[in-house]
C-alpha atoms as a PDB file:
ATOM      1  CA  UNK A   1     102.631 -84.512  38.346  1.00  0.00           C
ATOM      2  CA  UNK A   2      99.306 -82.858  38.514  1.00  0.00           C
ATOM      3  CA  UNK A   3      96.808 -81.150  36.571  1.00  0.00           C
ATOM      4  CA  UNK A   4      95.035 -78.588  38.430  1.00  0.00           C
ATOM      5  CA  UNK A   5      92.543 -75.662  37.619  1.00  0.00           C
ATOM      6  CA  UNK A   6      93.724 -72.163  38.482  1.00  0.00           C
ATOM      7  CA  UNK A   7      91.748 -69.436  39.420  1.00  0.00           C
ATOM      8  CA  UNK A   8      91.780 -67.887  35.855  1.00  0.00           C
ATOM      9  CA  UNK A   9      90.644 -71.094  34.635  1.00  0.00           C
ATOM     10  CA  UNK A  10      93.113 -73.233  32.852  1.00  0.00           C
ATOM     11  CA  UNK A  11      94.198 -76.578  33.056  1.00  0.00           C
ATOM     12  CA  UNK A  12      98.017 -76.610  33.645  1.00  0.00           C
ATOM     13  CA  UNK A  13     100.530 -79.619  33.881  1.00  0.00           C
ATOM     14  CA  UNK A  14     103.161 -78.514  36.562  1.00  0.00           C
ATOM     15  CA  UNK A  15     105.998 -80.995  37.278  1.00  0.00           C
ATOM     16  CA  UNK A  16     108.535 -80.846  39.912  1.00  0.00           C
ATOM     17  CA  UNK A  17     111.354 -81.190  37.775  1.00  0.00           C
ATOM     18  CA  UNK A  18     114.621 -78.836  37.930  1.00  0.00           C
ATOM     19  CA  UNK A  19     116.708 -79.569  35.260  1.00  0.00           C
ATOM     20  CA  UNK A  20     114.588 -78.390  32.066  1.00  0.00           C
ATOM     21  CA  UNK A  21     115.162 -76.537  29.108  1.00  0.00           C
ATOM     22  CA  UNK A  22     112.892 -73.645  29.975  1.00  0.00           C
ATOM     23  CA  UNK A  23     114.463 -73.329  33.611  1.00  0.00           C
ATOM     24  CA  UNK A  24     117.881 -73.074  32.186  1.00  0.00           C
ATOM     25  CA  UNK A  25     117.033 -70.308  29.710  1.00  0.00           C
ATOM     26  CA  UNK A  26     114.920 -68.130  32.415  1.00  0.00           C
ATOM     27  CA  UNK A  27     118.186 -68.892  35.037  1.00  0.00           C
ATOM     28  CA  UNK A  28     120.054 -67.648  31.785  1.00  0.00           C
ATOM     29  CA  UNK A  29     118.953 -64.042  32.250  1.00  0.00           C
ATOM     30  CA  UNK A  30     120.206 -63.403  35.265  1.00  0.00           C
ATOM     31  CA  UNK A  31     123.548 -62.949  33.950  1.00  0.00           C
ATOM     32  CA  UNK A  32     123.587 -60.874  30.954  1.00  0.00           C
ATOM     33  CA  UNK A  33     123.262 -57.518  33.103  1.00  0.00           C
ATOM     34  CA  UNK A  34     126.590 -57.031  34.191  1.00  0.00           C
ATOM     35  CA  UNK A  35     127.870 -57.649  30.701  1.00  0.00           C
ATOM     36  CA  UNK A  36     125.957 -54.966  29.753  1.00  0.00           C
ATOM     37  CA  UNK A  37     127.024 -52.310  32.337  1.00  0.00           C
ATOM     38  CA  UNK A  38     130.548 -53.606  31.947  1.00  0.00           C
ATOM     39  CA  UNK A  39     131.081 -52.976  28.297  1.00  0.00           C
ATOM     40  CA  UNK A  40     128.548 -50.312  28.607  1.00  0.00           C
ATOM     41  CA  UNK A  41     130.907 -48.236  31.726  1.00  0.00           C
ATOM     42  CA  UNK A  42     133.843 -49.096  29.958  1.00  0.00           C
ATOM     43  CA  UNK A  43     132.730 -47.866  26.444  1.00  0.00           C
ATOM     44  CA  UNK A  44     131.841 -44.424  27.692  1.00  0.00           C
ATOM     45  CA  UNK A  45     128.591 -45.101  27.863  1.00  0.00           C
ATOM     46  CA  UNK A  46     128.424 -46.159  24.332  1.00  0.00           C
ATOM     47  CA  UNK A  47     125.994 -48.693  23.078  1.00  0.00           C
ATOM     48  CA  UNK A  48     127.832 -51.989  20.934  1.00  0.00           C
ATOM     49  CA  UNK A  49     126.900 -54.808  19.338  1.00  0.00           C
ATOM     50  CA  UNK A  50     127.651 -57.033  21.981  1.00  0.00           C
ATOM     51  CA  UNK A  51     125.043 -54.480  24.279  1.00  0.00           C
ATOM     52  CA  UNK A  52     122.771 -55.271  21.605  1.00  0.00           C
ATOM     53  CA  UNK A  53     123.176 -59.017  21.622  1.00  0.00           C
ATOM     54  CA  UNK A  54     122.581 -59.632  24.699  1.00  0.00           C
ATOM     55  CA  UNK A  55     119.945 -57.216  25.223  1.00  0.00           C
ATOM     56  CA  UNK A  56     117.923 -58.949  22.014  1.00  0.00           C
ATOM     57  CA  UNK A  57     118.746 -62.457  23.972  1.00  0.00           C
ATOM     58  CA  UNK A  58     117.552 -60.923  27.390  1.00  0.00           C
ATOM     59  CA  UNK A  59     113.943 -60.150  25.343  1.00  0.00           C
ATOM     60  CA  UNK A  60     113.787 -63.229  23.477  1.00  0.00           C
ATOM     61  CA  UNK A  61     114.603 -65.931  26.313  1.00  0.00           C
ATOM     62  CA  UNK A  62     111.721 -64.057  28.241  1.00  0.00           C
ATOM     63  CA  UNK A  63     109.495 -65.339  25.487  1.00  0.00           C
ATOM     64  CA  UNK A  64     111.179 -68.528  24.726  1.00  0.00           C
ATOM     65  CA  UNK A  65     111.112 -69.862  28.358  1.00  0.00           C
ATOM     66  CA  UNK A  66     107.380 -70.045  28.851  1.00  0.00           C
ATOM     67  CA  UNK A  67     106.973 -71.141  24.912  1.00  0.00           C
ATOM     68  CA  UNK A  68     109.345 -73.646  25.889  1.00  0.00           C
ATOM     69  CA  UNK A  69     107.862 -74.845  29.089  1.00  0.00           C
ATOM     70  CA  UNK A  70     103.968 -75.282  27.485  1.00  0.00           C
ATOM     71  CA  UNK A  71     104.957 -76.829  24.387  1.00  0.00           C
ATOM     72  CA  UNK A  72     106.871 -79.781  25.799  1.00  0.00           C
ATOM     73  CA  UNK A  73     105.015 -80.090  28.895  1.00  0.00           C
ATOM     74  CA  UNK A  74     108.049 -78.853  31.310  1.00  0.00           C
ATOM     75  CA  UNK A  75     106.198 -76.318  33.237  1.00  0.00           C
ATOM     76  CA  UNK A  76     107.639 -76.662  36.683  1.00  0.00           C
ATOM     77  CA  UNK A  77     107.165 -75.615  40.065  1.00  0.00           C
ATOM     78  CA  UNK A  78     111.044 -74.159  40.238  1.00  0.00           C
ATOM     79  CA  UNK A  79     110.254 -72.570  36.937  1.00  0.00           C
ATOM     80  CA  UNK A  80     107.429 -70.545  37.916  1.00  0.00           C
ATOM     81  CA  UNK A  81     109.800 -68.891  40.938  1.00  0.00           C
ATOM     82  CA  UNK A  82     113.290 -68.776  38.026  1.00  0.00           C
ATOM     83  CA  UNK A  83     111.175 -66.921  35.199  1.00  0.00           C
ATOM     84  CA  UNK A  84     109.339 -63.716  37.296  1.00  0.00           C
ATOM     85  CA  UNK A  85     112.805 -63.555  39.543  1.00  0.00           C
ATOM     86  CA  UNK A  86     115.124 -63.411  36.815  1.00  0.00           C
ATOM     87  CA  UNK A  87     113.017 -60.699  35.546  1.00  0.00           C
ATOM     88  CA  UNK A  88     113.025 -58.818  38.431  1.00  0.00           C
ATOM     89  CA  UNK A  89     116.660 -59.114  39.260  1.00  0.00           C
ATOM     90  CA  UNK A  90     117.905 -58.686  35.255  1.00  0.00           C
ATOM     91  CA  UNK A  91     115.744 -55.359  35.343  1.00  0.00           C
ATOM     92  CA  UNK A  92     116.455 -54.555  38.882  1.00  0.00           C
ATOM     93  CA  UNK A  93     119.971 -54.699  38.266  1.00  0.00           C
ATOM     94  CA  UNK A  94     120.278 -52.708  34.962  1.00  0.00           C
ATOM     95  CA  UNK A  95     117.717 -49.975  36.187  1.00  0.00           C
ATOM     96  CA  UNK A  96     120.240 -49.903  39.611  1.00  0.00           C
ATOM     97  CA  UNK A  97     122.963 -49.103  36.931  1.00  0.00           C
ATOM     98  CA  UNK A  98     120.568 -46.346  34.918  1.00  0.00           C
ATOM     99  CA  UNK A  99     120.219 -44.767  38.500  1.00  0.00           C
ATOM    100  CA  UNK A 100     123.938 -44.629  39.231  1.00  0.00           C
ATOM    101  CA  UNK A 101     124.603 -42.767  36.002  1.00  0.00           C
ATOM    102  CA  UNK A 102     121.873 -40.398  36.553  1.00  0.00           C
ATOM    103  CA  UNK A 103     119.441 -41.344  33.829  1.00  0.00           C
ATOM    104  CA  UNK A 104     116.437 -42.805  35.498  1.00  0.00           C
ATOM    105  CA  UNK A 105     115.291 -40.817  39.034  1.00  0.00           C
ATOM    106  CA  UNK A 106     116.017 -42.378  42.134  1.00  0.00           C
ATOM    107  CA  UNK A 107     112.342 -42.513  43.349  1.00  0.00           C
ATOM    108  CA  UNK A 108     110.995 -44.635  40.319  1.00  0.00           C
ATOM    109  CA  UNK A 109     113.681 -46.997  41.590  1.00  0.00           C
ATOM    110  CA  UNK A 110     112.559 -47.237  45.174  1.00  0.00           C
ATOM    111  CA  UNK A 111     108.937 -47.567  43.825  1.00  0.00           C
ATOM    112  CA  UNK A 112     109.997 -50.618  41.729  1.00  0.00           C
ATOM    113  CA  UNK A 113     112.000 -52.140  44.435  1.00  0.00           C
ATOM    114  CA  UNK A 114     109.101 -51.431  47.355  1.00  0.00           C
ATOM    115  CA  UNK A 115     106.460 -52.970  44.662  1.00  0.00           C
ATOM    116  CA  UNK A 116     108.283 -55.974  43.757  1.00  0.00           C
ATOM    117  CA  UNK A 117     109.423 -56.706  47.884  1.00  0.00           C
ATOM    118  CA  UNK A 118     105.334 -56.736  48.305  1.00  0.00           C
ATOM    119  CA  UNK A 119     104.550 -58.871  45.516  1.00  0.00           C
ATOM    120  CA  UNK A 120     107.117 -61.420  46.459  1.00  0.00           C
ATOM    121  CA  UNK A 121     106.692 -61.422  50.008  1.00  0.00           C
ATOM    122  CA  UNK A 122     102.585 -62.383  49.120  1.00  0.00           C
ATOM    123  CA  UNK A 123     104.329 -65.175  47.090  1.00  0.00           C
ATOM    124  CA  UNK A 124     106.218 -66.162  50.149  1.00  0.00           C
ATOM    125  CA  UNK A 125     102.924 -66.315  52.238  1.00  0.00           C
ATOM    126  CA  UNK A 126     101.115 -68.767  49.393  1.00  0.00           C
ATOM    127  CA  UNK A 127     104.107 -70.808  49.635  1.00  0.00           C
ATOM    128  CA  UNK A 128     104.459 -71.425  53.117  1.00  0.00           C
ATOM    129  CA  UNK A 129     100.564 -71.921  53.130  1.00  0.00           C
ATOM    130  CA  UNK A 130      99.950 -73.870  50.263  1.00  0.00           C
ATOM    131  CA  UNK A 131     103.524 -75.769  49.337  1.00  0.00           C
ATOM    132  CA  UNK A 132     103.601 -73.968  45.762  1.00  0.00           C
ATOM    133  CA  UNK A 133     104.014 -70.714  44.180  1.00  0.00           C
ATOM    134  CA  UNK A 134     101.447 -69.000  41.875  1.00  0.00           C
ATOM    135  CA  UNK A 135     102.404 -67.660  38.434  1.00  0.00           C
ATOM    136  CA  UNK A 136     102.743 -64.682  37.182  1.00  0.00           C
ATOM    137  CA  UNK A 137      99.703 -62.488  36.509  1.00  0.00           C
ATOM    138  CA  UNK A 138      99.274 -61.146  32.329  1.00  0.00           C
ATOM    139  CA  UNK A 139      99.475 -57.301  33.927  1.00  0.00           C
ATOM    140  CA  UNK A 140     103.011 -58.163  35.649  1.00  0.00           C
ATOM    141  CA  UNK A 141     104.269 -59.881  31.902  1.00  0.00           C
ATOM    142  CA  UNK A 142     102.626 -56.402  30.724  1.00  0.00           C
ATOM    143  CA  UNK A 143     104.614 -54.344  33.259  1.00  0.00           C
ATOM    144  CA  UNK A 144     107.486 -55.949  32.169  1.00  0.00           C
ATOM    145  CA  UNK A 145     107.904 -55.318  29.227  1.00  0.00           C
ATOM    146  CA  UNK A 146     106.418 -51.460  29.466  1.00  0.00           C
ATOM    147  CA  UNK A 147     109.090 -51.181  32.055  1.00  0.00           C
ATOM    148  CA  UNK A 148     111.433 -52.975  29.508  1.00  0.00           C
ATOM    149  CA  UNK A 149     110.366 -50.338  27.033  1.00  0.00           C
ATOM    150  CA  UNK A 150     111.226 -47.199  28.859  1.00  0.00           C
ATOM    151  CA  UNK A 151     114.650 -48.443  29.718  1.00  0.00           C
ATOM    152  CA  UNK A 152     115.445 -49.071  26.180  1.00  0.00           C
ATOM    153  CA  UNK A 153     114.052 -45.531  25.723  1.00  0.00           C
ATOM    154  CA  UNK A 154     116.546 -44.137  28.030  1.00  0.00           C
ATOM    155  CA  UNK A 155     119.369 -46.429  27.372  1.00  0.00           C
ATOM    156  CA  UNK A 156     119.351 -46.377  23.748  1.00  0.00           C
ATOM    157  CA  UNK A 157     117.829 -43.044  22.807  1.00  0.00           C
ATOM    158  CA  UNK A 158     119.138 -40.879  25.043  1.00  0.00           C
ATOM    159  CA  UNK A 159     117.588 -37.272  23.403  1.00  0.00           C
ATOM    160  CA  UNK A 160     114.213 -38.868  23.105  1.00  0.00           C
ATOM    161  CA  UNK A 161     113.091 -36.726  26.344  1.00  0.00           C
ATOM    162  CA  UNK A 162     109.109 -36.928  26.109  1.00  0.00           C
ATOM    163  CA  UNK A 163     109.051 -40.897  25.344  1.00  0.00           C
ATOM    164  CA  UNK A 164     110.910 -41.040  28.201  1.00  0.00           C
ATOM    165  CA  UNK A 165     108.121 -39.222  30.200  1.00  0.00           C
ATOM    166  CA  UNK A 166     105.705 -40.776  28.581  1.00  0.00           C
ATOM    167  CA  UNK A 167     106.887 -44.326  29.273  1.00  0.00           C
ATOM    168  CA  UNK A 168     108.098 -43.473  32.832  1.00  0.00           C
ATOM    169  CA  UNK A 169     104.360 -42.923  33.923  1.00  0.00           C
ATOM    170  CA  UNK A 170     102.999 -45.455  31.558  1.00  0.00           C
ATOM    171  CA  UNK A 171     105.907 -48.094  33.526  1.00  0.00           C
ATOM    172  CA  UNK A 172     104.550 -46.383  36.994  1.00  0.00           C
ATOM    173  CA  UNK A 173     100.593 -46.957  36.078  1.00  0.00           C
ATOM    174  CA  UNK A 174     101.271 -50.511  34.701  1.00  0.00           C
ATOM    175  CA  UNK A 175     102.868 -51.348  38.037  1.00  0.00           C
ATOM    176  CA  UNK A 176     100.223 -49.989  40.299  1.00  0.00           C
ATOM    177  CA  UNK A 177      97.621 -51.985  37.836  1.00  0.00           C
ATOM    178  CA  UNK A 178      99.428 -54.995  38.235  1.00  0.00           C
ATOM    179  CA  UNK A 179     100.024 -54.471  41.943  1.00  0.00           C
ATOM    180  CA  UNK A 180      96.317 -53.989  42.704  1.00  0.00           C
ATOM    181  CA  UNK A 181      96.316 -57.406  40.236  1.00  0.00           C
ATOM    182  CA  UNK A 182      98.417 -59.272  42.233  1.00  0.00           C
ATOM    183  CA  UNK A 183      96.687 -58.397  45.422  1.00  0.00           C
ATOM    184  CA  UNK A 184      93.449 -59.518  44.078  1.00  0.00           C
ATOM    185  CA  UNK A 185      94.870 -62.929  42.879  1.00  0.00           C
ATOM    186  CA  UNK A 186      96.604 -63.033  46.354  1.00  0.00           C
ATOM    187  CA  UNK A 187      93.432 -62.422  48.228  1.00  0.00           C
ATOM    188  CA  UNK A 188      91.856 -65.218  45.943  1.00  0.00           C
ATOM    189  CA  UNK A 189      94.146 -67.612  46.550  1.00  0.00           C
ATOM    190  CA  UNK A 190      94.491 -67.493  50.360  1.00  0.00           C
ATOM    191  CA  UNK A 191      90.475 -68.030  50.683  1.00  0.00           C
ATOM    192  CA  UNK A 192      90.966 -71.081  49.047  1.00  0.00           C
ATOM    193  CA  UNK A 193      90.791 -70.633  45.202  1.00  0.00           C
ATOM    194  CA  UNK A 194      92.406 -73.432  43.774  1.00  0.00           C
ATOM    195  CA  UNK A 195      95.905 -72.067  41.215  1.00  0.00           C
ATOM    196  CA  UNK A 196      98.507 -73.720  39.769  1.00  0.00           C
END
């Protein structure tokens, strides 16, 4: 283990452990979206309990993870690549589904995929170059969950029109925010700013 002083200037324990509690609930995520568009295609597009269940577990375990990981000392270098990826893919996949049934436009799709290619390609670079992958930025937890908020919008209100407008372009500025966030951080890091 080391402790280290990243560039926003904390002191953070990272271990190279795999097996923690915090990995296994981020790796968790992953798999509640095709329960959801199963029972959700099969239902008639009706929303259940179980929807809801794993829905509230999909928002809780993204909290729970990191709480986990700080407060017994478990932050880990696999963990910082399971948490922001099982994000991306839970959302990725669910939004995919949204898009398929015609309730979210094609184009914000390609816009999150295109953004999220970029962002994890830079994270490919600072691996190869420094043996370790940064964490996530606060503006890409932020677009998360705005992005999180708009699909609930859509998925659970579906004659809620204008906070689906609303939140669509909020989700869009967040992610260019965060982008331009990520590309500062990235531009950081590669002239030698030390991270975690």
């Amino acid at each position: 283990m080391g402790i280290t002083e990243n560039i926003d200037g904390k002191n953070v324990q990272v271990s190279g452990r795999v097996f923690t509690i915090s990995n296994f609930i981020s790796f968790s995520r992953v798999f509640i979206a095709f329960p959801i568009i199963y029972i959700h295609y099969n239902n008639e597009y009706q929303v259940t309990p179980s929807i809801i269940a794993l829905i509230v577990y999909g928002v809780i375990s993204d909290y729970l993870d990191g709480l986990v990981a700080r407060k017994t000392n478990t932050i880990s270098e696999l963990g910082k690549i399971i948490d922001p990826v099982s994000d991306k893919l839970c959302a990725g996949i669910l939004f995919i589904y949204t898009v398929w049934i015609g309730w979210v436009p094609l184009w914000f799709m390609i816009f999150f995929i295109i953004r999220d290619v970029l962002i994890i390609t830079g994270s490919g670079f600072i691996k190869v170059k420094y043996g370790k992958v940064a964490m996530s930025t606060l503006t890409g937890k932020i677009s998360v969950n705005v992005l999180s908020a708009y699909w609930v919008s859509v998925f659970f209100f579906r004659d809620a029109i204008l906070a689906h407008e609303i939140l669509l372009y909020c989700s869009v500025a967040i992610m260019v925010i965060s982008f331009f966030a990520y590309i500062n951080r990235y531009r950081k890091i590669m002239s030698g700013a030390e991270f975690n």
